[in-house]
Protein backbone atom coordinates (compact mmCIF):
# COMPACT_ATOMS: atom_id res chain seq x y z
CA UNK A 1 -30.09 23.32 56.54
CA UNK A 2 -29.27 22.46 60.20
CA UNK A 3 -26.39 21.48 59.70
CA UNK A 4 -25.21 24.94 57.61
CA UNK A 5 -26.82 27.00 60.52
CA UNK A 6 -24.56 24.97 62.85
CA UNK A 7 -21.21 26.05 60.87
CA UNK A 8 -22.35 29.52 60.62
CA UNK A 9 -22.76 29.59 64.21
CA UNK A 10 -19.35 27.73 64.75
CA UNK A 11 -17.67 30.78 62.10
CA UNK A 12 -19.00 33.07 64.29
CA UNK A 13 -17.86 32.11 67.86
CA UNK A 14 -14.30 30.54 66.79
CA UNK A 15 -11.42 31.06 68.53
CA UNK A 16 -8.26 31.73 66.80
CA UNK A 17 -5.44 31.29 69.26
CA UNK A 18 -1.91 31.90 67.79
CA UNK A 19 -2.75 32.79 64.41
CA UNK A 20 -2.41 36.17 63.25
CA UNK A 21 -5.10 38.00 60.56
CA UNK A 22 -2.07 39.47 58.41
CA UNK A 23 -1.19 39.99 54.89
CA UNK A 24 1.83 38.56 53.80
CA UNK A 25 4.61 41.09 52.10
CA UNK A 26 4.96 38.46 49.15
CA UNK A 27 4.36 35.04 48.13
CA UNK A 28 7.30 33.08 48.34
CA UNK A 29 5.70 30.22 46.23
CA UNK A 30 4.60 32.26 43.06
CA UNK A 31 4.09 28.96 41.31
CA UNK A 32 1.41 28.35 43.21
CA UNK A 33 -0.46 31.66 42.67
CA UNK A 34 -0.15 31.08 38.89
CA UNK A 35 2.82 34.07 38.91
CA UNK A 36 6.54 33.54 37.65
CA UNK A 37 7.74 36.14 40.09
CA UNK A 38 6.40 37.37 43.46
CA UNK A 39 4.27 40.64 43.33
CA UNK A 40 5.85 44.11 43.68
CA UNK A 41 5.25 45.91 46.97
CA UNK A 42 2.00 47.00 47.45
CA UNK A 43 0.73 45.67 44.90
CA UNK A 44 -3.33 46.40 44.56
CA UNK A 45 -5.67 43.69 44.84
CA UNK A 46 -6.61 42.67 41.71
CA UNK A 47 -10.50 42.84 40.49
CA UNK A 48 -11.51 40.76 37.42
CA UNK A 49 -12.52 42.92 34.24
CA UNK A 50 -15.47 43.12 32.41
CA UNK A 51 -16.23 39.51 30.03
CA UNK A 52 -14.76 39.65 27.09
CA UNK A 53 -17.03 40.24 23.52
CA UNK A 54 -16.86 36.74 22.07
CA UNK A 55 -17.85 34.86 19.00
CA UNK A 56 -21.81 33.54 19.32
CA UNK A 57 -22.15 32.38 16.10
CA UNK A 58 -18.94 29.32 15.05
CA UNK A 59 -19.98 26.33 16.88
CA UNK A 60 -17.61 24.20 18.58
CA UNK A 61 -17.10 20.68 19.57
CA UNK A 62 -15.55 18.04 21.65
CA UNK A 63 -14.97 14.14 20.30
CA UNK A 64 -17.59 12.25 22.67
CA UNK A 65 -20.13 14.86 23.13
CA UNK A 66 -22.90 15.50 21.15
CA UNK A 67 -23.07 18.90 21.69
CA UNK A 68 -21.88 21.93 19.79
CA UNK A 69 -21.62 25.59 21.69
CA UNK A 70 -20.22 28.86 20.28
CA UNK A 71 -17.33 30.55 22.59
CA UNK A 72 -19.95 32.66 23.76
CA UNK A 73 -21.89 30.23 25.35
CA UNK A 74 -18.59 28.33 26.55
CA UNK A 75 -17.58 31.02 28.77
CA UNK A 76 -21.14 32.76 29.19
CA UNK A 77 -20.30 33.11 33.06
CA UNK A 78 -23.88 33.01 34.15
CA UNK A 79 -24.90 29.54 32.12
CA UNK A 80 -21.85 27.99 30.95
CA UNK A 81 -21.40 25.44 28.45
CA UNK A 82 -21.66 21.63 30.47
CA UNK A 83 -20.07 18.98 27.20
CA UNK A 84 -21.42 15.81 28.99
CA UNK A 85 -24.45 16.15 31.24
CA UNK A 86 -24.51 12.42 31.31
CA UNK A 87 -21.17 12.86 33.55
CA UNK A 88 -23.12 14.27 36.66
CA UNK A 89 -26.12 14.54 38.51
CA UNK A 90 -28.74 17.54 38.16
CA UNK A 91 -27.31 20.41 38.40
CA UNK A 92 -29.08 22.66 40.65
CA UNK A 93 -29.44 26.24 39.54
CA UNK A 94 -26.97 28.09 40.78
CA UNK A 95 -24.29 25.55 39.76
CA UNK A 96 -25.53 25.15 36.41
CA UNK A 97 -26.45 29.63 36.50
CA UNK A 98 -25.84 31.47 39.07
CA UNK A 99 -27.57 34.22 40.14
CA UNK A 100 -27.13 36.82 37.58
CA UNK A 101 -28.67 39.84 39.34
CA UNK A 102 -26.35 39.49 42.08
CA UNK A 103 -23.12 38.37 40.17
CA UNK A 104 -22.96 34.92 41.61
CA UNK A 105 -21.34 33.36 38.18
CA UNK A 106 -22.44 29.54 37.84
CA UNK A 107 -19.97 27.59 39.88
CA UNK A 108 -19.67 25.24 36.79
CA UNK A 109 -17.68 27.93 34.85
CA UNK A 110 -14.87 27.61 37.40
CA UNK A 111 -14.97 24.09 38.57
CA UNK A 112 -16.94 22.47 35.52
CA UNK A 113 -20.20 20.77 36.01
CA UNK A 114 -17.92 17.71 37.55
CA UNK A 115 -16.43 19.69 40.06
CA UNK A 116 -12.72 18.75 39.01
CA UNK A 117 -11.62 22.52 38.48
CA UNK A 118 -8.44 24.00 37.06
CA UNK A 119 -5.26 25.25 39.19
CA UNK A 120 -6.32 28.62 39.67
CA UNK A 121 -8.97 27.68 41.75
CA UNK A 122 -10.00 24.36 43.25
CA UNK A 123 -11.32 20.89 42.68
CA UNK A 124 -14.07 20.75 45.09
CA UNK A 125 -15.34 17.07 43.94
CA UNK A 126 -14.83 14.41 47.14
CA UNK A 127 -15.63 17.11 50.01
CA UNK A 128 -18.04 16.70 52.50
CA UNK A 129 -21.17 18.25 52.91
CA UNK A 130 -19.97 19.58 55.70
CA UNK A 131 -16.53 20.93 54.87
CA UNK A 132 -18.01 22.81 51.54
CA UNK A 133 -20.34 24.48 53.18
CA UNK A 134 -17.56 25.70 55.60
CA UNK A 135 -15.23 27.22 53.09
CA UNK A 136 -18.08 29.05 51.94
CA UNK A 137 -18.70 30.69 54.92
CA UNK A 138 -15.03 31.08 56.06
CA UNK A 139 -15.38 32.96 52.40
CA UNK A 140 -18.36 35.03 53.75
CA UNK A 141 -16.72 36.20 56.97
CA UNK A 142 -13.53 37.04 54.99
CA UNK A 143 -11.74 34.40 56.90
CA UNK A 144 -10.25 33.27 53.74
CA UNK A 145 -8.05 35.52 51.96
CA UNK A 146 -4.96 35.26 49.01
CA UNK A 147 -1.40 35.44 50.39
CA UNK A 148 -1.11 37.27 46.32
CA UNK A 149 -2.99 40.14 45.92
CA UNK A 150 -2.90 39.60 41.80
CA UNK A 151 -5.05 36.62 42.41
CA UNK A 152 -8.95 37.95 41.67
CA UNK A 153 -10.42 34.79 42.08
CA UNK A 154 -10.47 34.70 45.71
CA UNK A 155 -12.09 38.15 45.96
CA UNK A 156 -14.74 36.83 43.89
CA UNK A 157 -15.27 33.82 45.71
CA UNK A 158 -15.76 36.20 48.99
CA UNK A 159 -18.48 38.43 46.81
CA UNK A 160 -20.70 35.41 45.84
CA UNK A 161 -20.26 33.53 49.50
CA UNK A 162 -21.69 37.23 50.41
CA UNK A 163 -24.80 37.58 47.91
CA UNK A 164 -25.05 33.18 48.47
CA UNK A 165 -28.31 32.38 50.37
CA UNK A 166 -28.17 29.72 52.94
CA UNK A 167 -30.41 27.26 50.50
CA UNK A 168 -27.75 28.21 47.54
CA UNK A 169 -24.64 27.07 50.16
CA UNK A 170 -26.44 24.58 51.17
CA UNK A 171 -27.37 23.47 47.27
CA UNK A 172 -24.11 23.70 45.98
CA UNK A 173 -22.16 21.62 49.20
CA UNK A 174 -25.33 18.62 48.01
CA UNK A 175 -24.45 18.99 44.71
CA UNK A 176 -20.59 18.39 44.95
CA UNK A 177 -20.42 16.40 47.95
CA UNK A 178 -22.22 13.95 45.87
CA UNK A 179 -19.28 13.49 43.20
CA UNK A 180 -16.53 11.02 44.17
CA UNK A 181 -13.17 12.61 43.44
CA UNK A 182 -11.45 11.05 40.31
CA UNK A 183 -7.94 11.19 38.70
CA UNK A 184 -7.55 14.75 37.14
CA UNK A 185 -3.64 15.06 37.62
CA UNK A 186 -0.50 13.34 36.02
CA UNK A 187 2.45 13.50 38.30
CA UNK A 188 6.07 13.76 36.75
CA UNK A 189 9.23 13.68 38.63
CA UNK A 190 11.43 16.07 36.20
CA UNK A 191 14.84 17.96 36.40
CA UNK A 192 13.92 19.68 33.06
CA UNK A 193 9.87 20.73 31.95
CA UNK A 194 8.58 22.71 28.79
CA UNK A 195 9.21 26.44 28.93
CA UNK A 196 5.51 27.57 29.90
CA UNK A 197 4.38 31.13 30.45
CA UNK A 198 1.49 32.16 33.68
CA UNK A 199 -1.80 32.80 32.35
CA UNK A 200 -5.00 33.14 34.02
CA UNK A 201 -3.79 31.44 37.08
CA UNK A 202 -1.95 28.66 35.57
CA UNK A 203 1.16 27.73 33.25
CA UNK A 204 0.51 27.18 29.74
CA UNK A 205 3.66 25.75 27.73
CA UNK A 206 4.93 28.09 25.20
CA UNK A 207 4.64 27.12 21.50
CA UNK A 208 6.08 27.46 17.87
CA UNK A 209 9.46 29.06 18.18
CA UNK A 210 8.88 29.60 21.76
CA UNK A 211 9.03 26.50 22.74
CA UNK A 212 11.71 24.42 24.57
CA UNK A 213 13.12 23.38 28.04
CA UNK A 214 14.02 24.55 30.96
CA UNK A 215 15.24 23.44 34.44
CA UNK A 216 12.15 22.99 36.71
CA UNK A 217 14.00 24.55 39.85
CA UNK A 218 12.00 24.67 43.33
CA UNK A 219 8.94 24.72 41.14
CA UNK A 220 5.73 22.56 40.87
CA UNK A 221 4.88 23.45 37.28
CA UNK A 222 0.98 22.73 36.45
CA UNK A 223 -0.12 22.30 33.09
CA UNK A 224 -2.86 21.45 31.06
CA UNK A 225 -2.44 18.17 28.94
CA UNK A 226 -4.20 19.85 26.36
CA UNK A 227 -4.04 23.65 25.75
CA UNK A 228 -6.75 24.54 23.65
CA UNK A 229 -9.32 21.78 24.97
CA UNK A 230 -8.76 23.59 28.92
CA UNK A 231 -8.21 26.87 27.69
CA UNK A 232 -10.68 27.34 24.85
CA UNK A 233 -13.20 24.93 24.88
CA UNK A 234 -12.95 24.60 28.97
CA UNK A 235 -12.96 21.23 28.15
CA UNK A 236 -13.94 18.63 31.65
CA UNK A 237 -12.67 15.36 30.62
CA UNK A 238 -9.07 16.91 29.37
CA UNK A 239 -6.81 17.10 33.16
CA UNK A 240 -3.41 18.19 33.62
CA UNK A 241 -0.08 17.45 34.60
CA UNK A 242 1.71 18.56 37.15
CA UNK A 243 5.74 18.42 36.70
CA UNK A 244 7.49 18.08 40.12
CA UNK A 245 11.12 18.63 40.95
CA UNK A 246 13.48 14.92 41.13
CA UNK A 247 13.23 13.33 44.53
CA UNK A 248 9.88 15.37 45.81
CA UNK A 249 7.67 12.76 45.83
CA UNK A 250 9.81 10.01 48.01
CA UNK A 251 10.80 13.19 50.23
CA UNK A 252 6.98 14.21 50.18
CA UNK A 253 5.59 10.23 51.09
CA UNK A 254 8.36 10.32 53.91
CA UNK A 255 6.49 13.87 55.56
CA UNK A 256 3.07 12.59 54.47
CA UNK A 257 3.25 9.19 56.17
CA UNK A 258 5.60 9.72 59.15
CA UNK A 259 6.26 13.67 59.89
CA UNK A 260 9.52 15.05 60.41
CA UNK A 261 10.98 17.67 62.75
CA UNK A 262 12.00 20.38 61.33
CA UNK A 263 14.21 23.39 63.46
CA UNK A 264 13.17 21.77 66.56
CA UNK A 265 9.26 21.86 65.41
CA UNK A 266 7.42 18.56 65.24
CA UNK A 267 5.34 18.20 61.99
CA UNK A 268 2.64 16.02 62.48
CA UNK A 269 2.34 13.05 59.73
CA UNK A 270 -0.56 14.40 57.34
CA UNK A 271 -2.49 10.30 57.72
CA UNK A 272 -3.11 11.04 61.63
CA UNK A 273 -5.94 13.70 60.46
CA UNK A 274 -6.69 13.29 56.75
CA UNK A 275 -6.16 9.39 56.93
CA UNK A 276 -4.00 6.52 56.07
CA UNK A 277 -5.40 7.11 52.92
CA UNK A 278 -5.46 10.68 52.72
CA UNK A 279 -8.90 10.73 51.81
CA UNK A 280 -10.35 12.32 54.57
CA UNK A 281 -11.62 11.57 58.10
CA UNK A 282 -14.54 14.37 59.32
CA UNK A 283 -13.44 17.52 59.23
CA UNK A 284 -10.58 16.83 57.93
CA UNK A 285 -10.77 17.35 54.31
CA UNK A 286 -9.68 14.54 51.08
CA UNK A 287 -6.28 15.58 49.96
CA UNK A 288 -5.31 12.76 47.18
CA UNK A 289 -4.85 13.77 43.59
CA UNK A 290 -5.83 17.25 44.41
CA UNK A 291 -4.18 20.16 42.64
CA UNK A 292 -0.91 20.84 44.23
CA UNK A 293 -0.56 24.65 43.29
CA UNK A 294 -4.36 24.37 45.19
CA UNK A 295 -2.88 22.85 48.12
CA UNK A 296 0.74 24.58 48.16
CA UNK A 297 -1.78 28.13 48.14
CA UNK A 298 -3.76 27.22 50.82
CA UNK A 299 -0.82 25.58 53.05
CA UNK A 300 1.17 29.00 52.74
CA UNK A 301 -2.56 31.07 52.98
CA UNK A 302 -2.88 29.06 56.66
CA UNK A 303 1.10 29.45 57.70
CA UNK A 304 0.64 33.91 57.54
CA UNK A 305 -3.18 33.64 58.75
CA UNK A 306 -4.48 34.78 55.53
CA UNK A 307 -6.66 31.46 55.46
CA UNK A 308 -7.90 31.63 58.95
CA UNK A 309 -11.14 29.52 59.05
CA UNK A 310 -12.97 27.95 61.58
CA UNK A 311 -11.03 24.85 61.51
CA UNK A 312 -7.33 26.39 60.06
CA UNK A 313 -6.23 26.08 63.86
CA UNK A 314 -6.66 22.51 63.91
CA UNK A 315 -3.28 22.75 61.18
CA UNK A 316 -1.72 25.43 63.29
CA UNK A 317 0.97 23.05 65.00
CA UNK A 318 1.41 21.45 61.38
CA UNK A 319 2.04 24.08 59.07
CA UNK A 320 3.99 26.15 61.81
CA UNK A 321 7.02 23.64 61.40
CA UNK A 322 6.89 23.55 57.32
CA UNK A 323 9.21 25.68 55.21
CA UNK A 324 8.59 25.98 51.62
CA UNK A 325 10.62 22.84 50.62
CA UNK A 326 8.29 20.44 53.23
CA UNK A 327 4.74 22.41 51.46
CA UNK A 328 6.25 21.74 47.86
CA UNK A 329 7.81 18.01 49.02
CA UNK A 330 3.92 17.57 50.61
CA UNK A 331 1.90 18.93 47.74
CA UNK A 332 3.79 16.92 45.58
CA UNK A 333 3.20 13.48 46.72
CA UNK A 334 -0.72 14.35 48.02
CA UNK A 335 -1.09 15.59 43.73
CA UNK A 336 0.34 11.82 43.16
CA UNK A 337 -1.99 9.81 44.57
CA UNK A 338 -5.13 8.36 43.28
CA UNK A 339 -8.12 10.21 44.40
């Protein structure tokens, strides 16, 4: 617990030179918000609705696991299903529960008992210790915020960082700092993807006589490999792919590895902080084969000072000189790598 009563104490002193607390007008990256279109003007912030009534009585399955759960229990939000407890440690209890008399949902529901997560919010497998139980408090003090205010998750994510103890912080950084990040994501270089539609946070290709293709545009377009297994059955063995416009990923290993300048403004090579790598070095946290929408979101979050942590002015100098081209070129090639 030191170590979390250090970083509280760090979240609390900070100084943020040069980057302003501001809500931006409009995401200009609605791909990465899970949105086909920026919001309106002022747009509300969005608050999640009540859990739907579902069916606790036809039992489900998934090939490899010997379990069987109604869709009740899959998305019960305060003891969700977990398919293959042989895939993780322990989980402690407010991963595997929550705290239901405070609304703290189970952080497995979200990010699955593995930690790998789903592109409307965040892998958090392969952090440190240290850098989870950060985010949680930069959560907490409302230093991290959505650039989109139709995105609920993040508001939620503030509430239980709120009601979290210190011990549940502290139990949930253990408990995911201790899984090694693994491939999740499937990179495609494409001029043309499936016609998908937003839901839920992320793209879900459209079906029957829906279906088709479309050009991919300035787009990352994230979708799961398998709709009903991530959808219904919140499946944590079935990942994703992420379709990527033509020439992104050599333009994206160019910024990566060696920086550019871009108007006159220096952009500093993501491998001095995060590693030759890009796994990671201290505070700096492991980018490869992480979501991009997860990474374009929190890239354009920093750039307006609506993700304003303790350490978001170490990036300050980076993301200053990247337009929306370098963060989608970036994202692209980190999402590529292997973990």
């Amino acid at each position: 617990m030191k170590t979390l009563v250090l970083a509280a104490t760090a979240a609390a002193i900070v100084a943020l030179p040069g980057i302003a607390v501001a809500q931006a007008p409009a995401a200009p990256m609605p791909w990465a918000y899970g949105f086909a279109a920026p919001p309106p003007p002022n747009t509300p912030q969005a608050r999640p609705g009540a859990p739907a009534q579902l069916n606790n009585v036809e039992k489900h399955f998934i090939p490899g696991s010997r379990l069987t759960f109604t869709r009740a229990q899959i998305a019960n939000r305060f003891g969700p299903a977990d398919w293959f407890p042989e895939d993780h440690p322990a989980m402690p209890k407010v991963v595997a529960e929550g705290r239901e008399g405070a609304n703290i949902y189970a952080c497995s529901l979200c990010h699955y008992p593995n930690g790998k997560g789903r592109p409307e919010n965040a892998n958090v497998s392969g952090y440190s210790y240290d850098y989870f139980v950060q985010q949680l408090l930069d959560f907490r003090s409302g230093a991290r915020r959505t650039s989109d205010p139709r995105k609920a998750n993040t508001g939620l994510m503030e509430h239980f960082a709120k009601e979290m103890t210190n011990q549940e912080i502290s139990d949930a950084a253990k408990y995911f700092s201790m899984i090694p990040a693994a491939p999740w994501i499937n990179t495609v270089e494409a001029a043309v993807v499936p016609k998908t539609r937003p839901q839920g946070g992320m793209y879900l290709r459209l079906e029957g006589a829906e279906a088709g293709m479309e050009p991919i545009g300035a787009r990352v377009i994230e979708t799961p490999i398998n709709i009903h297994d991530t959808e219904f059955l919140r499946n944590p063995r079935s990942g994703f792919t992420a379709y990527v416009p033509p020439g992104s990923l050599a333009k994206g290993k160019a910024l990566v590895e060696n920086g550019t300048t871009v108007k006159g403004q220096r952009v500093t090579a993501c491998v001095v902080c995060h590693g030759s790598d890009l796994k990671g070095i201290g505070q700096a946290p492991h980018l490869a084969g992480r979501s991009p929408s997860y990474m374009a979101r929190q890239l354009y979050d920093m750039s307006v000072g609506n993700r304003n942590g303790a350490w978001t002015p170490l990036m300050a100098p980076v993301i200053a000189g990247m337009g929306e081209e370098d963060m989608l070129n970036a994202v692209a090639y980190l999402a590529s790598l292997r973990p």
